[in-house]
N, C-alpha and C. Protein backbone atom coordinates (compact mmCIF):
# COMPACT_ATOMS: atom_id res chain seq x y z
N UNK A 1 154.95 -189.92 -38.70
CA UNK A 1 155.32 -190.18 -37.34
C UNK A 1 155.61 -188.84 -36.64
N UNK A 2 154.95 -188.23 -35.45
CA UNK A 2 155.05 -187.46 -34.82
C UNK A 2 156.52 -187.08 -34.35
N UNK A 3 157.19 -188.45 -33.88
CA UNK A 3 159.02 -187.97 -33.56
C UNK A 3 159.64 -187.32 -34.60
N UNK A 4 159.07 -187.70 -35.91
CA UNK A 4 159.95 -187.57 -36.97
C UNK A 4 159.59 -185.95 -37.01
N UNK A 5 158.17 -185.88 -37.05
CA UNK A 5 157.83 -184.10 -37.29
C UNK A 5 158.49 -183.42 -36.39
N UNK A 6 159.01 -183.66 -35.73
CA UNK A 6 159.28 -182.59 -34.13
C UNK A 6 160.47 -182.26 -34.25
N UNK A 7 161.15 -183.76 -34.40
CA UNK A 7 163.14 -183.43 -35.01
C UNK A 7 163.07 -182.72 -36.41
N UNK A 8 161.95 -182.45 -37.38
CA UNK A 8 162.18 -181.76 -38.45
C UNK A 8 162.43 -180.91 -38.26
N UNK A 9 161.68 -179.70 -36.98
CA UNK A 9 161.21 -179.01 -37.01
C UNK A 9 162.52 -178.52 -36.19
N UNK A 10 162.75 -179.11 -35.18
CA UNK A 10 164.09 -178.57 -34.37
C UNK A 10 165.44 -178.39 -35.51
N UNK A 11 165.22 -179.64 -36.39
CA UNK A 11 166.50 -179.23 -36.92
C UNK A 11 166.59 -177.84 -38.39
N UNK A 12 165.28 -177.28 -38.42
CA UNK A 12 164.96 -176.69 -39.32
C UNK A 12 164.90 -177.14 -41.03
N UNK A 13 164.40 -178.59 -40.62
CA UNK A 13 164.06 -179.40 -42.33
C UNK A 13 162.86 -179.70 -42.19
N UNK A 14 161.92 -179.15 -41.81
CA UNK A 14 160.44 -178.80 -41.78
C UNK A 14 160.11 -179.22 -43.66
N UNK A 15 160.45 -178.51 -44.52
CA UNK A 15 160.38 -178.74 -46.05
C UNK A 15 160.22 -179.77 -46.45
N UNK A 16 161.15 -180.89 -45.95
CA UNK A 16 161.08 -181.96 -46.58
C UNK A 16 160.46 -183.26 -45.65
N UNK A 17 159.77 -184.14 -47.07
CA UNK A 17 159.43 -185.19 -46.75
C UNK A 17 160.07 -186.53 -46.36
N UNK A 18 159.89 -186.40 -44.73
CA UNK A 18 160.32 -188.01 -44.19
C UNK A 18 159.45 -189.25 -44.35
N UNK A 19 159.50 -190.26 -44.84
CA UNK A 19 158.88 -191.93 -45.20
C UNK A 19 160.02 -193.03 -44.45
N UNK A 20 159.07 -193.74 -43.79
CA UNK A 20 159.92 -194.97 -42.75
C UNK A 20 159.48 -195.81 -43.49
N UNK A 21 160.27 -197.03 -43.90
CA UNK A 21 160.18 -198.18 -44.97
C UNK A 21 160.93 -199.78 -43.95
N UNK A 22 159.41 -200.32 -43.57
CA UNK A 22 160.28 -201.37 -42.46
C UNK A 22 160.54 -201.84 -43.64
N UNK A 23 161.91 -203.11 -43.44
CA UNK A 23 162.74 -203.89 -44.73
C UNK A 23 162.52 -205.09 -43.65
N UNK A 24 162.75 -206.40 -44.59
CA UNK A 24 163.36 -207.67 -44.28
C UNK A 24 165.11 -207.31 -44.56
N UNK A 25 165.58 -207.67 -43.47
CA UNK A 25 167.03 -207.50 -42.89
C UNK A 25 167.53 -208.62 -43.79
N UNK A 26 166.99 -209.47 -44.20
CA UNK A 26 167.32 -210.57 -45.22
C UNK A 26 167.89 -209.85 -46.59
N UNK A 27 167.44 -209.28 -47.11
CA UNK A 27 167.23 -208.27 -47.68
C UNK A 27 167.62 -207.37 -48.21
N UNK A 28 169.32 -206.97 -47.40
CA UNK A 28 170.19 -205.83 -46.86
C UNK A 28 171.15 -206.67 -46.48
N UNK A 29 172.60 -205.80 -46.90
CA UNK A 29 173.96 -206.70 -46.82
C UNK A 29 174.14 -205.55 -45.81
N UNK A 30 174.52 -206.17 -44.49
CA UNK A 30 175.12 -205.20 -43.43
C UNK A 30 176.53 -205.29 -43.78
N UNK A 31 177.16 -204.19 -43.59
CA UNK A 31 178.79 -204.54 -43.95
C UNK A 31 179.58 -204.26 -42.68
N UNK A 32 178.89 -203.60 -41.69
CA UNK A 32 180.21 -202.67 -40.58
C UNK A 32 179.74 -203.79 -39.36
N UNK A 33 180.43 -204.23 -38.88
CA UNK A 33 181.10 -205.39 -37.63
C UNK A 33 180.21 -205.11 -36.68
N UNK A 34 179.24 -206.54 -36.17
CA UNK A 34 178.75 -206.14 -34.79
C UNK A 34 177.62 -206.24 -35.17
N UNK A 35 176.65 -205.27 -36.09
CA UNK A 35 175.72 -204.96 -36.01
C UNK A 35 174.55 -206.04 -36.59
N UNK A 36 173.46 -205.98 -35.87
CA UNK A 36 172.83 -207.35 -36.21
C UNK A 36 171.23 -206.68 -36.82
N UNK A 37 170.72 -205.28 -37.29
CA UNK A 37 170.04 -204.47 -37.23
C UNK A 37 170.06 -203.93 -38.64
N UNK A 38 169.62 -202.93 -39.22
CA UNK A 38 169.30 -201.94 -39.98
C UNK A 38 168.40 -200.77 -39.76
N UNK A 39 168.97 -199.61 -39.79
CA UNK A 39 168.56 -198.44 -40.07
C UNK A 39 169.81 -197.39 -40.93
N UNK A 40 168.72 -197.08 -42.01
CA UNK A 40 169.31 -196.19 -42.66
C UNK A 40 168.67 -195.18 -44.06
N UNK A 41 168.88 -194.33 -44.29
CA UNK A 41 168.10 -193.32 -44.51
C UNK A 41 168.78 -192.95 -46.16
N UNK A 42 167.82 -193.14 -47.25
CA UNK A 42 168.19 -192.31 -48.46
C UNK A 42 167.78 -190.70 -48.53
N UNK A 43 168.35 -190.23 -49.22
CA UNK A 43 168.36 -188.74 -49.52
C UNK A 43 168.49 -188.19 -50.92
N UNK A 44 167.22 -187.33 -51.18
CA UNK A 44 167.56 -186.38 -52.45
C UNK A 44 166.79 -185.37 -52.80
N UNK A 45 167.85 -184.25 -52.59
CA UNK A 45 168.36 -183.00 -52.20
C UNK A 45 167.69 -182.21 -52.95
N UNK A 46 167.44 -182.73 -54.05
CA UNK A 46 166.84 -181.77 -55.37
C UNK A 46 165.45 -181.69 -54.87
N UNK A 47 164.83 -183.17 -54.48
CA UNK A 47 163.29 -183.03 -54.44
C UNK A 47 163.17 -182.68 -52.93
N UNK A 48 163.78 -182.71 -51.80
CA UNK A 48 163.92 -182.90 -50.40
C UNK A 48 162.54 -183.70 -49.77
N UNK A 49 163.32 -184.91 -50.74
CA UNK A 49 162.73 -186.40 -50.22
C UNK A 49 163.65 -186.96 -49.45
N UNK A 50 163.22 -188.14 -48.40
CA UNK A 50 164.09 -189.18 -47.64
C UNK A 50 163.14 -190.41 -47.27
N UNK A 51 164.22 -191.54 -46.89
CA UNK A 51 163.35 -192.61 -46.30
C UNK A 51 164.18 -192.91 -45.40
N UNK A 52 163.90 -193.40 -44.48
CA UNK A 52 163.95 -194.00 -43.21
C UNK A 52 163.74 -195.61 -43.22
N UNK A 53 165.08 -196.26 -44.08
CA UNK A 53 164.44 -197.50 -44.04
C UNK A 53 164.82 -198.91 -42.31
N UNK A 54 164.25 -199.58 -41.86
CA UNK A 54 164.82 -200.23 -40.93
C UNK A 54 163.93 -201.44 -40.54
N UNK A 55 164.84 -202.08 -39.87
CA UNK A 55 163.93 -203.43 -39.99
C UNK A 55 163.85 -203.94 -38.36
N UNK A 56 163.95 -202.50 -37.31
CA UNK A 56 164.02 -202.72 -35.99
C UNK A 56 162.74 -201.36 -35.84
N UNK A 57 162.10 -201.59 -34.58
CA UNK A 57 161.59 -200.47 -34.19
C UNK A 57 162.32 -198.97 -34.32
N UNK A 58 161.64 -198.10 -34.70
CA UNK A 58 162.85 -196.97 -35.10
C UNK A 58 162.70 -196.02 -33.31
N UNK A 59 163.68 -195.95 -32.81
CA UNK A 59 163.61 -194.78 -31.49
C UNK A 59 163.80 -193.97 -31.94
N UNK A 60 163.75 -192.59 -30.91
CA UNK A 60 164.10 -191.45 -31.18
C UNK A 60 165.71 -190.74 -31.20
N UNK A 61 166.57 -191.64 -30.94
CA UNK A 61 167.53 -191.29 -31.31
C UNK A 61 167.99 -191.93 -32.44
N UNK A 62 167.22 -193.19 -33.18
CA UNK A 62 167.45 -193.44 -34.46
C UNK A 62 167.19 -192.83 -35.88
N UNK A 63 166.06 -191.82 -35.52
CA UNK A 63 165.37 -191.13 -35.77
C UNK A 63 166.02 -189.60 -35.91
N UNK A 64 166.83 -189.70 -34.66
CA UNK A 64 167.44 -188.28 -34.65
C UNK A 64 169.04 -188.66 -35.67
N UNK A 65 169.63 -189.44 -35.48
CA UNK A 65 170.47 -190.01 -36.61
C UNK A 65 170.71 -189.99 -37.91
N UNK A 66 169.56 -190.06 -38.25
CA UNK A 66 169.31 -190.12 -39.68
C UNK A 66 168.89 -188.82 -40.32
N UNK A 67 168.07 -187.97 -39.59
CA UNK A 67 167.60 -186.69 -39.74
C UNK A 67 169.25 -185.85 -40.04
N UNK A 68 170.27 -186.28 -39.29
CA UNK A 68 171.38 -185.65 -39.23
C UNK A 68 171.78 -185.58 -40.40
N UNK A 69 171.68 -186.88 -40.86
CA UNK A 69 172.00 -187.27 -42.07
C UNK A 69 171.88 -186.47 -43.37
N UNK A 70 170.18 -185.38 -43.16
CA UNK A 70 170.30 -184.42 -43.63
C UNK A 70 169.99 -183.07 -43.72
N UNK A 71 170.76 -182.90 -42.15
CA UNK A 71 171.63 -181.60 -41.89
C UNK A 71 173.27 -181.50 -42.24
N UNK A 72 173.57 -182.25 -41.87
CA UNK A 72 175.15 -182.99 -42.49
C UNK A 72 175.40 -183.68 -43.39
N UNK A 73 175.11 -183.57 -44.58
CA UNK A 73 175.06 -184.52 -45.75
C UNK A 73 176.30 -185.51 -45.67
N UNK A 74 177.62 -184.67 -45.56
CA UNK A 74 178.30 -185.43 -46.17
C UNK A 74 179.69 -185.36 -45.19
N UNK A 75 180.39 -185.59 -45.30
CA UNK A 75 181.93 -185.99 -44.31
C UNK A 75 182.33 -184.57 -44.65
N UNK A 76 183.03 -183.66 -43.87
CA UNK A 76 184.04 -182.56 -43.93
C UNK A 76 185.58 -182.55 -44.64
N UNK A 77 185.99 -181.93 -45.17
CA UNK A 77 186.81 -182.01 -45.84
C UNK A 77 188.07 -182.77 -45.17
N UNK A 78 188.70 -183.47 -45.96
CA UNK A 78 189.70 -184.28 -44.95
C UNK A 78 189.11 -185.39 -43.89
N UNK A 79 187.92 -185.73 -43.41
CA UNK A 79 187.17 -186.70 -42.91
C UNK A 79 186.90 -187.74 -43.26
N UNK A 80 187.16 -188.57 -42.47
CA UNK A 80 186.94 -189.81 -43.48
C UNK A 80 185.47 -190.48 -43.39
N UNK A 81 184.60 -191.14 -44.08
CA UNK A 81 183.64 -191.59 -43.81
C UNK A 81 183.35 -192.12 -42.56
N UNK A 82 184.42 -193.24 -41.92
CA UNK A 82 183.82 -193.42 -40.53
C UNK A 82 183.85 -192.39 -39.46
N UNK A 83 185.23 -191.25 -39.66
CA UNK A 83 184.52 -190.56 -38.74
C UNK A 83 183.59 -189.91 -38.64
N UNK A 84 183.39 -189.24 -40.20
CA UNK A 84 181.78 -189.04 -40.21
C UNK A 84 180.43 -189.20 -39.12
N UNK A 85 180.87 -191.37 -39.74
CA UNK A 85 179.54 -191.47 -39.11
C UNK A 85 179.48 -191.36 -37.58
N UNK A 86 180.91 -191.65 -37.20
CA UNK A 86 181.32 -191.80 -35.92
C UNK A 86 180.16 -190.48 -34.95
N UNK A 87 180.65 -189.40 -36.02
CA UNK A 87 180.49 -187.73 -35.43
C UNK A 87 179.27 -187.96 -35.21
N UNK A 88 178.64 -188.37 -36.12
CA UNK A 88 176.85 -188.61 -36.09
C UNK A 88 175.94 -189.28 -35.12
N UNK A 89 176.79 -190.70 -35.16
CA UNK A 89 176.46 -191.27 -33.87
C UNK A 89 176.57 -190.43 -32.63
N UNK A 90 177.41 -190.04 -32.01
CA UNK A 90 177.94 -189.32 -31.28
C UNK A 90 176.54 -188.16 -30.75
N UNK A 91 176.29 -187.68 -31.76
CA UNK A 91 175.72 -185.90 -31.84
C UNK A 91 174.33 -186.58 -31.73
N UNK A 92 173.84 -187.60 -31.92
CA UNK A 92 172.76 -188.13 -32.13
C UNK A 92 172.36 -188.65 -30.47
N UNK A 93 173.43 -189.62 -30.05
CA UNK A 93 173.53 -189.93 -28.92
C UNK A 93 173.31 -188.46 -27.33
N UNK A 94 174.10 -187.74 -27.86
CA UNK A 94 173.78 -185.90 -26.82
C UNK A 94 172.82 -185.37 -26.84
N UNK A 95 172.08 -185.53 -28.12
CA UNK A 95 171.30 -184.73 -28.38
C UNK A 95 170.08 -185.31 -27.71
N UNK A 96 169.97 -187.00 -27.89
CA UNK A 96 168.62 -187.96 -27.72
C UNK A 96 168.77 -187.98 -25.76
N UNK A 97 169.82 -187.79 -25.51
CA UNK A 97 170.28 -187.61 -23.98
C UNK A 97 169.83 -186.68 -23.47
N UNK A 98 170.77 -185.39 -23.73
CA UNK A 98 170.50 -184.21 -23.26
C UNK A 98 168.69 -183.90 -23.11
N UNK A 99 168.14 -183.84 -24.12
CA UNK A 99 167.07 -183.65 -24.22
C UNK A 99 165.96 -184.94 -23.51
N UNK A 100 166.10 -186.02 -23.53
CA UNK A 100 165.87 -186.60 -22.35
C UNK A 100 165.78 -185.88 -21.22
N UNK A 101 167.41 -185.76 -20.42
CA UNK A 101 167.67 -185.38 -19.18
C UNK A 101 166.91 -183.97 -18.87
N UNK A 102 166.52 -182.96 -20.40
CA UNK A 102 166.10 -181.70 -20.13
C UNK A 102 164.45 -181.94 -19.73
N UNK A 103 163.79 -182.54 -20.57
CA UNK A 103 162.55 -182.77 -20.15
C UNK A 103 162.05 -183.48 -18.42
N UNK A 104 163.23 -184.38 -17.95
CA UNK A 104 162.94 -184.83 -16.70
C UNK A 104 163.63 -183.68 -15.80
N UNK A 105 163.92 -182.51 -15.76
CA UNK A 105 164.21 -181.70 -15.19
C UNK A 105 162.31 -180.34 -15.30
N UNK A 106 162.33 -180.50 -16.09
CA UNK A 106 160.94 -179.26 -16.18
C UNK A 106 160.01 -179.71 -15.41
């Protein structure tokens, strides 16, 4: 997928191989409140493999999300997992924005 090559490349993980794996949501125990969806991304570090698995159209800020996933592997010391992901969401959300808003400006 072309989105996927482009955020590699911005985020400097050009190296490794991204794979999108649609799932039956049947399939997958969602655990965090609300969410009626799946996307989410395995990682390993040794081979700098990943998948992109999801069972919704993937956007580009879902896309940019998960990529984070590995630039930021893991929670900061003292962090707790949700804020983690919180941070991620977040940085994912500015980034898929900003860059939006930058391109309708050129």
């Amino acid at each position: 997928m072309a989105l996927i090559k482009y955020w590699q490349e911005m985020f400097n993980i050009q190296d490794w191989k991204v794979n999108t794996e649609q799932i039956d949501l049947e399939k997958v125990s969602i655990e965090w409140a609300g969410e009626t969806y799946f996307v989410g991304v395995t990682r390993d570090f040794d081979t700098k493999q990943a998948t992109i698995f999801h069972d919704i159209e993937l956007t580009e800020e879902s896309i940019i999300h998960e990529l984070l996933h590995i630039v930021f592997p893991k929670p900061q010391v003292n962090e707790s997992y949700q804020d983690y992901e919180k941070w991620i969401t977040e940085a994912a959300e500015n980034i898929s924005e900003n860059y939006s808003a930058y391109l309708d400006y050129q």
